[in-house]
Protein backbone atom coordinates (compact mmCIF):
# COMPACT_ATOMS: atom_id res chain seq x y z
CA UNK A 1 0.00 0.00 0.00
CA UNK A 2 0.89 3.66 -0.45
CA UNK A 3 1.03 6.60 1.69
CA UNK A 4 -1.44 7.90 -0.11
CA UNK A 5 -3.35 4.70 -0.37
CA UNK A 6 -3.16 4.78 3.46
CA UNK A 7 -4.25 8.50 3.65
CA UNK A 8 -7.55 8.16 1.73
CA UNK A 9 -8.40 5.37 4.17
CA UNK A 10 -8.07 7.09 6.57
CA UNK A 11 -9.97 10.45 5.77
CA UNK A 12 -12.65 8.00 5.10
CA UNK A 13 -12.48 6.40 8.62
CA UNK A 14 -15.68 6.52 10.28
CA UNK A 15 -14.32 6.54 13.48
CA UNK A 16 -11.08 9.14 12.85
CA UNK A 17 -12.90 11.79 14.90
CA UNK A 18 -11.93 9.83 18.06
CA UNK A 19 -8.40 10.78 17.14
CA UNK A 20 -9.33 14.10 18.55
CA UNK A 21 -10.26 12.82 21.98
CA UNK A 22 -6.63 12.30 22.79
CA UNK A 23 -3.62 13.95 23.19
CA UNK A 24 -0.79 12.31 20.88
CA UNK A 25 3.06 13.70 21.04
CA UNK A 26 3.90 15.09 17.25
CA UNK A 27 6.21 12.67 15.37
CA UNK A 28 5.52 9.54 17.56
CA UNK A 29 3.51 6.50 16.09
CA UNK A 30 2.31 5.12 19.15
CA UNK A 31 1.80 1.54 18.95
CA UNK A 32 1.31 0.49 22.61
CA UNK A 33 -2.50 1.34 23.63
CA UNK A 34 -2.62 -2.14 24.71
CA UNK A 35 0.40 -1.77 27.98
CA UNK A 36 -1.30 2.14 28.84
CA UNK A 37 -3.69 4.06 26.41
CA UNK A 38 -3.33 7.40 24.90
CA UNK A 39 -3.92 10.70 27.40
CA UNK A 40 -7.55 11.65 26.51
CA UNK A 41 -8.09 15.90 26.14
CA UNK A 42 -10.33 15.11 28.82
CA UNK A 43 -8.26 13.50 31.84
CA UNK A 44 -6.21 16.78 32.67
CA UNK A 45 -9.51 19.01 33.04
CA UNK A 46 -11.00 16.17 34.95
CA UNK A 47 -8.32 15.54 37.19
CA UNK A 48 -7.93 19.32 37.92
CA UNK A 49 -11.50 19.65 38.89
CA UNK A 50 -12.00 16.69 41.50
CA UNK A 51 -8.67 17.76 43.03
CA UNK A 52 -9.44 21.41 42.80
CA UNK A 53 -12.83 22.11 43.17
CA UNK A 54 -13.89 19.18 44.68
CA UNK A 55 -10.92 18.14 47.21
CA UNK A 56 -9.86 21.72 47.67
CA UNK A 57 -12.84 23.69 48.12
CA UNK A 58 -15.47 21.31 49.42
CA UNK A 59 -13.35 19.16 50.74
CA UNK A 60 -14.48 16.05 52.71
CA UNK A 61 -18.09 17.49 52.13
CA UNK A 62 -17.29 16.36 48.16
CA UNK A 63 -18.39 12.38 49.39
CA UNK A 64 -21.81 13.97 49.36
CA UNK A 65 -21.69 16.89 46.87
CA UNK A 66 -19.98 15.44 44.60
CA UNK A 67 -21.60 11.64 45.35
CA UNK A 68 -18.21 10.34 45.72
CA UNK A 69 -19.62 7.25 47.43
CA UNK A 70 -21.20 6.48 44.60
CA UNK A 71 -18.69 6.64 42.05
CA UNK A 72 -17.61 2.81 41.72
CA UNK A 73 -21.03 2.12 40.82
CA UNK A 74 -21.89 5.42 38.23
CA UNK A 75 -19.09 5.44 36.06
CA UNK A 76 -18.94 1.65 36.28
CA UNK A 77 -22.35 1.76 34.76
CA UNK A 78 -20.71 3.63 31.42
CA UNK A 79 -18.65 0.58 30.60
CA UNK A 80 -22.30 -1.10 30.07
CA UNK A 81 -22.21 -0.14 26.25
CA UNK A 82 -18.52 -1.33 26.06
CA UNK A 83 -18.73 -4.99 27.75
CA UNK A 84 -22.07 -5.50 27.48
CA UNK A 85 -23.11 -5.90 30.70
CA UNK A 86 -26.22 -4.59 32.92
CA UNK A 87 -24.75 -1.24 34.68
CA UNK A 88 -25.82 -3.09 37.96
CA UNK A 89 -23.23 -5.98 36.88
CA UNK A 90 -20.12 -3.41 36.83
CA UNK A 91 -18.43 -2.39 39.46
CA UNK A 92 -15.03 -0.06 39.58
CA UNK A 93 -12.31 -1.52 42.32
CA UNK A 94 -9.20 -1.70 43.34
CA UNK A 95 -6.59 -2.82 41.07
CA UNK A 96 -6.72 -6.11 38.05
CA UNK A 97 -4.72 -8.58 40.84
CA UNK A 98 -7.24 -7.77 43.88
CA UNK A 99 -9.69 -8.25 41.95
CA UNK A 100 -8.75 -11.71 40.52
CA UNK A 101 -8.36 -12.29 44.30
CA UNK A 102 -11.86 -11.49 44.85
CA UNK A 103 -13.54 -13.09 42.32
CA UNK A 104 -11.64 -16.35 41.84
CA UNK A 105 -11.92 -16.56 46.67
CA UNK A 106 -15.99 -16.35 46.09
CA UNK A 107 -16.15 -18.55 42.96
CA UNK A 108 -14.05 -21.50 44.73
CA UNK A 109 -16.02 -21.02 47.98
CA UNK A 110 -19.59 -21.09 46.41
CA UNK A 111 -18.51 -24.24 45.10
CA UNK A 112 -17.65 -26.50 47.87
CA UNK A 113 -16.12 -29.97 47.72
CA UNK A 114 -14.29 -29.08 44.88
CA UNK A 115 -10.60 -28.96 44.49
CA UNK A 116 -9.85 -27.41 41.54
CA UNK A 117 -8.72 -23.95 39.79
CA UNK A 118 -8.21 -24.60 35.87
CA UNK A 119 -6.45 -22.60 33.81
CA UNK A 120 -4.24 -21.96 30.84
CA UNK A 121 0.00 -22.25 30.84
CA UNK A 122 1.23 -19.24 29.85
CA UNK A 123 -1.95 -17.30 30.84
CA UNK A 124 -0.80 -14.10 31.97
CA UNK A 125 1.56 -14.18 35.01
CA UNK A 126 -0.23 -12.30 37.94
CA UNK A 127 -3.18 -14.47 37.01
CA UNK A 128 -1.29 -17.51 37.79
CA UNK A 129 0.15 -16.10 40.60
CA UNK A 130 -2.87 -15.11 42.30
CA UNK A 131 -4.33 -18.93 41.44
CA UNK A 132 -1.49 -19.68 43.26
CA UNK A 133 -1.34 -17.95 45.83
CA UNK A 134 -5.19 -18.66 46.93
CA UNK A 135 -4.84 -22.50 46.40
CA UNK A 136 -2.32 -22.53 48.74
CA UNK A 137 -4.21 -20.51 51.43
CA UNK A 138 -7.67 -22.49 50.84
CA UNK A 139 -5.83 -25.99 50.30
CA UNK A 140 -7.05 -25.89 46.32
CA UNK A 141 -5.03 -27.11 43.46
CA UNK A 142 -4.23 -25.18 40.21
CA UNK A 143 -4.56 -26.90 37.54
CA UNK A 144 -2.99 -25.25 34.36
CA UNK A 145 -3.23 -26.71 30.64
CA UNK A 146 -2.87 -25.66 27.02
CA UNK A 147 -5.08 -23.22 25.96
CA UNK A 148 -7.24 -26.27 23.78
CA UNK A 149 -7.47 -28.54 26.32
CA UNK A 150 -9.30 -26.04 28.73
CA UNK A 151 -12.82 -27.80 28.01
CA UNK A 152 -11.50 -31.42 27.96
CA UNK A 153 -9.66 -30.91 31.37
CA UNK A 154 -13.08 -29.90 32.94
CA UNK A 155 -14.20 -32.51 35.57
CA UNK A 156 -16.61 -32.67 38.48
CA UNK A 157 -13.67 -31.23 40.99
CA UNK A 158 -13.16 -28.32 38.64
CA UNK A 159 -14.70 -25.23 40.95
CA UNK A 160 -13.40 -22.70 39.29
CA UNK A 161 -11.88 -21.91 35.78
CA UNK A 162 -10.10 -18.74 35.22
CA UNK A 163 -8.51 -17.66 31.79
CA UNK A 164 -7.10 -14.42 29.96
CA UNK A 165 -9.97 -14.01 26.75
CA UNK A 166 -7.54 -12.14 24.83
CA UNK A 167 -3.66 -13.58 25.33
CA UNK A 168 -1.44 -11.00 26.23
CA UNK A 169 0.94 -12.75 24.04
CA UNK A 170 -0.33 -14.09 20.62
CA UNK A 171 -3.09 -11.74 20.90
CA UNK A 172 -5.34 -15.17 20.50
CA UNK A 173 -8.97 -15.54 22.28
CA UNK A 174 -11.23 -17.95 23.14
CA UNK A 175 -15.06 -18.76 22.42
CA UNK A 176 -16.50 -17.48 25.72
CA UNK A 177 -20.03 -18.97 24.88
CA UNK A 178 -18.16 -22.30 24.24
CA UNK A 179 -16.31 -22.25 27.47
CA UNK A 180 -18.99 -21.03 29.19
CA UNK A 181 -21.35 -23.46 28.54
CA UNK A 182 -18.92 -26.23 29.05
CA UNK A 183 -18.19 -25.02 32.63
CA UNK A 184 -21.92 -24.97 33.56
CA UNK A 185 -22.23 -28.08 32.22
CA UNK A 186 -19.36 -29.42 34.57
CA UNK A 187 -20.96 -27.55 37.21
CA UNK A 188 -17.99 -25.10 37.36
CA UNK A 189 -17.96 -21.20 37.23
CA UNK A 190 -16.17 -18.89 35.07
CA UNK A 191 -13.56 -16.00 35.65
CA UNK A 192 -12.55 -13.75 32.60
CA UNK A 193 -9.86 -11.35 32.58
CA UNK A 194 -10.75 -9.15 30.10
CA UNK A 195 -7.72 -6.89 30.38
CA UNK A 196 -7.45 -7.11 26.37
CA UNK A 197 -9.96 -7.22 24.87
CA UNK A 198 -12.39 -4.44 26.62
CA UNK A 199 -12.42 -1.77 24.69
CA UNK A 200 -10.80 -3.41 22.03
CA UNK A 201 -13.02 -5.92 20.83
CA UNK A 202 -16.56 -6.44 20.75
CA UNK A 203 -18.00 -8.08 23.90
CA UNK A 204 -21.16 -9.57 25.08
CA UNK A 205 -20.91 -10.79 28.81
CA UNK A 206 -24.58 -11.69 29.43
CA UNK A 207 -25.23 -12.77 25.91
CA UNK A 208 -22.91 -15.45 26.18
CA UNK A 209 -23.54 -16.40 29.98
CA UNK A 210 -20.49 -14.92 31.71
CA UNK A 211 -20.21 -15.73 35.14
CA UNK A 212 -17.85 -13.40 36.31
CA UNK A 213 -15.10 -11.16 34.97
CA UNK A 214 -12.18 -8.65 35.85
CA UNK A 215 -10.40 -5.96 33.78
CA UNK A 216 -7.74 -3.56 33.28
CA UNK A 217 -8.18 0.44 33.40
CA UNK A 218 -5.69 1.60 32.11
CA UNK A 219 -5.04 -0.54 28.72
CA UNK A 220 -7.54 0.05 26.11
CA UNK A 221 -10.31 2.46 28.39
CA UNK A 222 -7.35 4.71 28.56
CA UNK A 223 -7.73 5.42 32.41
CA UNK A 224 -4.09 6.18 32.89
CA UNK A 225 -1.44 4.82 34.87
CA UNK A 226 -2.71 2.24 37.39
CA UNK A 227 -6.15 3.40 36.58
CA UNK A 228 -8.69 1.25 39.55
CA UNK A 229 -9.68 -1.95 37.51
CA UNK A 230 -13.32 -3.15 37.23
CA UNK A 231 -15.15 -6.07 38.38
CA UNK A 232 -18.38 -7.83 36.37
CA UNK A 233 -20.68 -10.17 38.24
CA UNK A 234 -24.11 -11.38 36.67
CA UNK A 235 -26.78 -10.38 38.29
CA UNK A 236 -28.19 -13.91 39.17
CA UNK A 237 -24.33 -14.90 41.04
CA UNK A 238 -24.45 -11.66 42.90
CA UNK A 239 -26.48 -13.21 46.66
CA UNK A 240 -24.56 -16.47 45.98
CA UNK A 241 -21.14 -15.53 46.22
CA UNK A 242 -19.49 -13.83 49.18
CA UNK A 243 -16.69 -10.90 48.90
CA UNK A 244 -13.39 -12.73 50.86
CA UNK A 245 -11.88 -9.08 51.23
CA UNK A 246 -14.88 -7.88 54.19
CA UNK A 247 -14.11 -4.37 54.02
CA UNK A 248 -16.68 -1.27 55.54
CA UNK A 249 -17.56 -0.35 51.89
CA UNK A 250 -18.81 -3.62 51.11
CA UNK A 251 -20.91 -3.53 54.37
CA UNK A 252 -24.71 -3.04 54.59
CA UNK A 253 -24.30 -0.03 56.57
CA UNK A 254 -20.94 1.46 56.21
CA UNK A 255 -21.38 4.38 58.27
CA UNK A 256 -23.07 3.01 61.28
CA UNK A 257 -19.54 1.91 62.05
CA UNK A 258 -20.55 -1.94 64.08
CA UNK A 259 -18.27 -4.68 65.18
CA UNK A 260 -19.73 -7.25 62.94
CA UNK A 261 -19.79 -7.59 58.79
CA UNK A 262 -22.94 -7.69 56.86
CA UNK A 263 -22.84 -7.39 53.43
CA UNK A 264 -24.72 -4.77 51.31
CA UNK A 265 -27.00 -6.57 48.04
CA UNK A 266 -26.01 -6.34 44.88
CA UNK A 267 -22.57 -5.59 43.14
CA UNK A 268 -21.61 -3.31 45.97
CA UNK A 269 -20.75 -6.33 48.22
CA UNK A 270 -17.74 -6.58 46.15
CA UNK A 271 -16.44 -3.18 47.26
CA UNK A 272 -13.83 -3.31 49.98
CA UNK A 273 -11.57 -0.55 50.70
CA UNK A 274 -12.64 3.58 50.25
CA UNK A 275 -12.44 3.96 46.67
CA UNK A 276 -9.88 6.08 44.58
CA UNK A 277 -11.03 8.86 43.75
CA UNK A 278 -8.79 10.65 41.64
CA UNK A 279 -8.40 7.69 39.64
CA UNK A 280 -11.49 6.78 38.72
CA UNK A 281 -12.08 10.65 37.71
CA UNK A 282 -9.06 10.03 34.65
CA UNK A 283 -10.73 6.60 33.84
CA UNK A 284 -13.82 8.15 33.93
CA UNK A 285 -12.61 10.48 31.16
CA UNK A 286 -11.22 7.44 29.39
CA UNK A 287 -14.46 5.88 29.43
CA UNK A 288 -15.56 8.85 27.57
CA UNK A 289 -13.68 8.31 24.40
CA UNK A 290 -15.85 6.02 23.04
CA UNK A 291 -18.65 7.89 24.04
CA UNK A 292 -21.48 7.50 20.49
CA UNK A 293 -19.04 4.64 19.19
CA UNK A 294 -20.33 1.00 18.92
CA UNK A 295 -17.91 -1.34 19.88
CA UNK A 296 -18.46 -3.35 16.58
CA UNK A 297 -16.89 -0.26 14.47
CA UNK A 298 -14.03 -0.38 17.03
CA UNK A 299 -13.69 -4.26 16.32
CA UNK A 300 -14.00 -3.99 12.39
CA UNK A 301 -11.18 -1.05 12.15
CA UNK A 302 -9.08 -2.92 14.77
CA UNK A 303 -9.09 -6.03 12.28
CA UNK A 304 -8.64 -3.58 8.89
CA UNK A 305 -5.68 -2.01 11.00
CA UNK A 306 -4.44 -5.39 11.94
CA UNK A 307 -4.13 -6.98 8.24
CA UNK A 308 -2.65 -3.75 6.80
CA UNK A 309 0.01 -3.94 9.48
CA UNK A 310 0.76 -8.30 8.65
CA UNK A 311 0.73 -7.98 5.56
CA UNK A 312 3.28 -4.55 4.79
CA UNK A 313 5.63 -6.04 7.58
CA UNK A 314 5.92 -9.67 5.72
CA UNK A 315 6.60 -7.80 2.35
CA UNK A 316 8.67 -5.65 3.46
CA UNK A 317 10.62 -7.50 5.95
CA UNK A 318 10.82 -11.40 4.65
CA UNK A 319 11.90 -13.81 6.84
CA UNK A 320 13.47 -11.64 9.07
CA UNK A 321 10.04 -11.52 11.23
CA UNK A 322 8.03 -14.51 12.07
CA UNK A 323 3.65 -13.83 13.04
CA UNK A 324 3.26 -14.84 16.45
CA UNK A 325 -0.09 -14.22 16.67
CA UNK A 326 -3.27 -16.13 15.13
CA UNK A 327 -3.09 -15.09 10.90
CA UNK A 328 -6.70 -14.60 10.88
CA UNK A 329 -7.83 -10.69 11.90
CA UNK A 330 -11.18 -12.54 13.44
CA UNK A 331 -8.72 -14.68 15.46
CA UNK A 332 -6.95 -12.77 17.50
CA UNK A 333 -7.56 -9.34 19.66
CA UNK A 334 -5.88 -5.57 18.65
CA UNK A 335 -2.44 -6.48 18.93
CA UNK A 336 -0.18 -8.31 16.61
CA UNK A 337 3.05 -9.65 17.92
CA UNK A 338 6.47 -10.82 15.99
CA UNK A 339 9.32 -12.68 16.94
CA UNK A 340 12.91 -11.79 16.42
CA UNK A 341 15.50 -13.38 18.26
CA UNK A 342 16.50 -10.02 19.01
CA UNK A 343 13.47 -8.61 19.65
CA UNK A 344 14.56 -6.36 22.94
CA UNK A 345 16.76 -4.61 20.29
CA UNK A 346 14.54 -4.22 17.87
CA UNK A 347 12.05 -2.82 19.68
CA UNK A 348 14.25 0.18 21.44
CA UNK A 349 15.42 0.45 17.69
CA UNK A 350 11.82 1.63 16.77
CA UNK A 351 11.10 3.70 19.59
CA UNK A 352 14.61 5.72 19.05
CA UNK A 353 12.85 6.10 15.59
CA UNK A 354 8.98 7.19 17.56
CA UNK A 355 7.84 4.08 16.87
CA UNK A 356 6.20 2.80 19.86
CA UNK A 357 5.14 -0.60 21.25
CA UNK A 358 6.94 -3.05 23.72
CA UNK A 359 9.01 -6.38 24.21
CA UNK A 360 7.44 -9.55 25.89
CA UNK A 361 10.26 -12.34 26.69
CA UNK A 362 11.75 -14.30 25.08
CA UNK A 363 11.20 -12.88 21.71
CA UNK A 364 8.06 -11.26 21.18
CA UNK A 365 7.80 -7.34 19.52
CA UNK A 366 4.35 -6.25 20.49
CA UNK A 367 2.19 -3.62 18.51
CA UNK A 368 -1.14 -2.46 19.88
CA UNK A 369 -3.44 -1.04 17.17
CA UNK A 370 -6.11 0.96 19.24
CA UNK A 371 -8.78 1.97 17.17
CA UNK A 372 -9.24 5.37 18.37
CA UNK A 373 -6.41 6.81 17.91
CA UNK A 374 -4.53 4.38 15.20
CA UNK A 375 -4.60 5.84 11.65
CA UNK A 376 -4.07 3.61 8.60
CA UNK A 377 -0.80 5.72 8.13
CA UNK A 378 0.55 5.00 11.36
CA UNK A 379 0.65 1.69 10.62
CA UNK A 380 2.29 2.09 7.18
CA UNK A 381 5.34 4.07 8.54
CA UNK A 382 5.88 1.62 11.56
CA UNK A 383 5.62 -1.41 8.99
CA UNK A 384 8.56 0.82 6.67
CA UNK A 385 10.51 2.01 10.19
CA UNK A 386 10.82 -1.91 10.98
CA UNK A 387 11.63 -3.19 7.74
CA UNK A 388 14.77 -0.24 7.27
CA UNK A 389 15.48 -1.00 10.96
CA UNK A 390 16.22 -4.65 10.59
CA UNK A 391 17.81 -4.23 6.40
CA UNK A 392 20.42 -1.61 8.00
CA UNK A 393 21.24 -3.81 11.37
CA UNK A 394 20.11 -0.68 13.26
CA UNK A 395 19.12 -2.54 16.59
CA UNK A 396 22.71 -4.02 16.72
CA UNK A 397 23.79 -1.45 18.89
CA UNK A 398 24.92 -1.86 22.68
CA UNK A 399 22.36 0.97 23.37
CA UNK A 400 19.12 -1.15 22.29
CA UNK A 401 20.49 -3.99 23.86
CA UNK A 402 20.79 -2.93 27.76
CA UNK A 403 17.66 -4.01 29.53
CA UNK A 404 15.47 -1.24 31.57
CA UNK A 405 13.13 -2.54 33.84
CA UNK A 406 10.30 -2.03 32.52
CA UNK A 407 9.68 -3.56 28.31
C-alpha cells in the first residue's frame, strides 16, 4: 500500500474523529495502547477539577456533593455499552490482581467440595500467581493446561476456571459462549480477565452467559497509569457468592460503624476498601472516548488495522520476522506480535525512531493497534521504520540492547 493509499483510508475512517479525543506527542507513532492508552483531552480538566474544586474547596463534604460514594457504581455503569453488561453488573475496584483475588476466593467457595482452579500455561503471570497464591491458602489445586485442552480438562472437581480471553501474548482468544457453557455443564464457574480485549473488541458478557469477569483500566479504556480496575458479576451470582476481602464499603451499613460484617445486596458487596477517587475521575474520562461509538466499528477497524500492518511487515521484511499471533484478523484481539530473536533490540530500535510498542520475553515485539487513535498511516510508517530498521542492522547497537526494567 501507499502513503497515499493509506491517507484516503483514513480520511474516510468513520471513526477518525476519536483521534481528537486524545492527546498524541507530534512525530511519535504510538503503537502500545494495549500496555497504557493514549492521554484523553479530557483526563487533565478532569483531574484538575475533582482535586481542585472538589478536594480543595469542598473538601471532605465532596463524598456527598460530589456523590463520591457512589462513584464505583456510576461510572462503572458507562462501561455497560462497552462490555455488554447490565450497569448493575459493573463495578469499579481496586486494582486487576485484587480483583482476581476477589472473584476467583468467592467462585471457589460457592462451590464446595471441589478442588480445583483450571487454567491456561502461559496465561498471563499475575493471574497464575494469584491462582497460586489462593490455592495454597484455601488448600485448592491449580490446575494449568494448554489453551485447547481447557474444556477437555473440565471434571466434576473443577470449581473454578479462570482464563485471559484475549492472550497477552499471541493476541489469541477464546469462544466465551463455548467455554462457558462447558463449565456450567461441569458444574464449574467462570472467571474472565478481560484486560485485552475491553475496549478493544466487541464483547457480550450476558449474551454469552459470563459468570464473572475482571479488567484492566488503564489498557484500552485509557484510564491512565494504574487506573482502579473493574469487576463484572451477573446479576443472578451476585447473593450467591461472598466478597473474601470484608471491608466497611462492602458492608450493609458502612457508616453506622458496628463490630460485625454484613454485606450490602447487589454488586456493591464486592467493594472493599474507600475507593480512589482521583483515579477513577481520569478513567472516567477514558471511558468517555468512546462515548457514540459502537464497539463493533471499534472491532472492524481494529481487524482492517491489523491486516494492513501483517501484511506490509511480511513484504517488506521477509523472513526476518516470524507472526506470532493467530493469521486470521477474526482470530486474535488488537495487537499483533512478531518474533525476532532479538526482539529487545529491535524494539528500542523503533522507539529511538517514535515508533512505539513493547518487548514480551523471550522474543516477542508487540504492537497495539487501538482503534481510536490508530490511523491507517501510522501503521504504514511503523511497517517501513521496521523493515529499514532490521535491512540496516540498526538494533545491533549496545544501546538497544541494555535491559530497563520495565519492556
Amino acid at each position: 500500500m501507499t502513503l497515499e493509499e493509506a491517507r484516503q483510508l483514513d480520511a474516510s475512517d468513520p471513526l477518525a474523529f476519536a483521534r481528537e479525543r486524545f492527546r498524541l506527542p507530534n512525530g511519535v507513532v504510538y503503537l502500545d495502547g494495549n500496555s497504557l492508552g493514549a492521554l484523553p483531552r479530557a483526563a487533565p480538566a478532569a483531574l484538575a477539577n475533582t482535586a481542585e474544586r472538589q478536594w480543595g474547596e469542598d473538601l471532605i463534604a465532596s463524598w456527598n456533593k460530589h456523590c463520591w460514594i457512589d462513584w464505583p457504581t456510576r461510572i462503572a455503569a458507562k462501561l455497560s455499552p462497552i462490555v455488554g453488561a447490565k450497569p448493575k453488573e459493573l463495578l469499579i475496584a481496586d486494582s486487576t490482581s485484587v480483583c482476581l483475588f476477589k472473584l476467583l476466593a468467592a467462585a471457589a467457595q460457592a462451590r464446595p467440595g471441589r478442588t480445583t482452579i483450571l487454567s491456561q500455561r502461559r496465561n498471563f503471570p499475575t493471574d497464575l500467581y494469584v491462582a497460586q497464591g489462593l490455592a495454597d491458602m484455601l488448600g485448592l489445586r491449580l490446575k494449568a493446561v494448554d489453551p485447547e485442552e481447557i474444556v477437555s480438562a473440565l471434571d466434576d472437581d473443577t470449581a473454578v476456571v479462570s482464563l485471559t480471553h484475549v492472550d497477552y501474548r499471541s493476541a489469541a482468544f477464546y469462544d466465551m459462549r463455548s467455554v462457558n457453557d462447558a463449565a456450567r455443564a461441569a458444574g464449574a464457574l467462570v472467571l474472565w480477565d478481560l484486560s485485552h480485549s475491553a475496549g478493544a473488541v466487541e464483547l457480550d458478557l450476558d449474551g454469552n452467559g459470563c459468570d464473572l469477569a475482571v479488567g484492566c483500566g488503564y489498557k484500552y479504556l485509557n484510564g491512565g497509569p494504574g487506573a482502579p480496575a473493574f469487576i463484572y458479576v451477573a446479576e443472578r451470582l451476585q447473593g450467591e457468592l461472598a466478597n473474601p476481602l470484608q471491608g466497611w464499603m462492602g458492608h450493609a451499613e458502612p457508616f453506622s460503624f458496628v463490630d460485625d460484617y454484613r454485606p450490602t445486596s447487589g454488586i456493591n458487596r464486592f467493594l472493599t476498601g474507600t475507593p480512589s477517587i482521583l483515579g477513577m475521575a481520569a478513567l472516567e474520562a477514558g471511558i468517555a472516548t468512546f462515548d457514540g461509538i459502537a464497539m463493533a466499528s471499534v472491532q472492524a477497524k481494529s481487524r482492517k488495522l491489523s491486516q494492513l500492518f501483517v501484511e506490509e511487515v511480511e513484504q517488506r521484511c521477509g523472513g526476518e520476522v516470524r507472526l506470532a499471533s493467530p493469521r486470521d484478523p477474526a482470530q486474535r484481539g488488537s495487537h499483533v506480535v512478531f518474533a525476532h530473536p532479538e526482539g529487545y533490540a529491535v524494539m528500542q530500535a523503533l522507539i529511538a525512531r517514535g515508533v512505539i510498542g513493547d518487548f514480551r520475553a523471550p522474543d516477542l515485539m508487540r504492537f497495539g493497534l487501538t482503534p481510536l487513535y490508530t490511523r491507517y498511516a501510522d501503521v504504514l510508517g511503523a511497517a517501513e521504520i521496521l523493515a529499514d530498521i532490521l535491512s540496516s542492522r540498526e538494533w545491533d547497537q549496545p544501546r538497544f540492547k541494555t535491559r530497563a526494567k520495565v519492556t
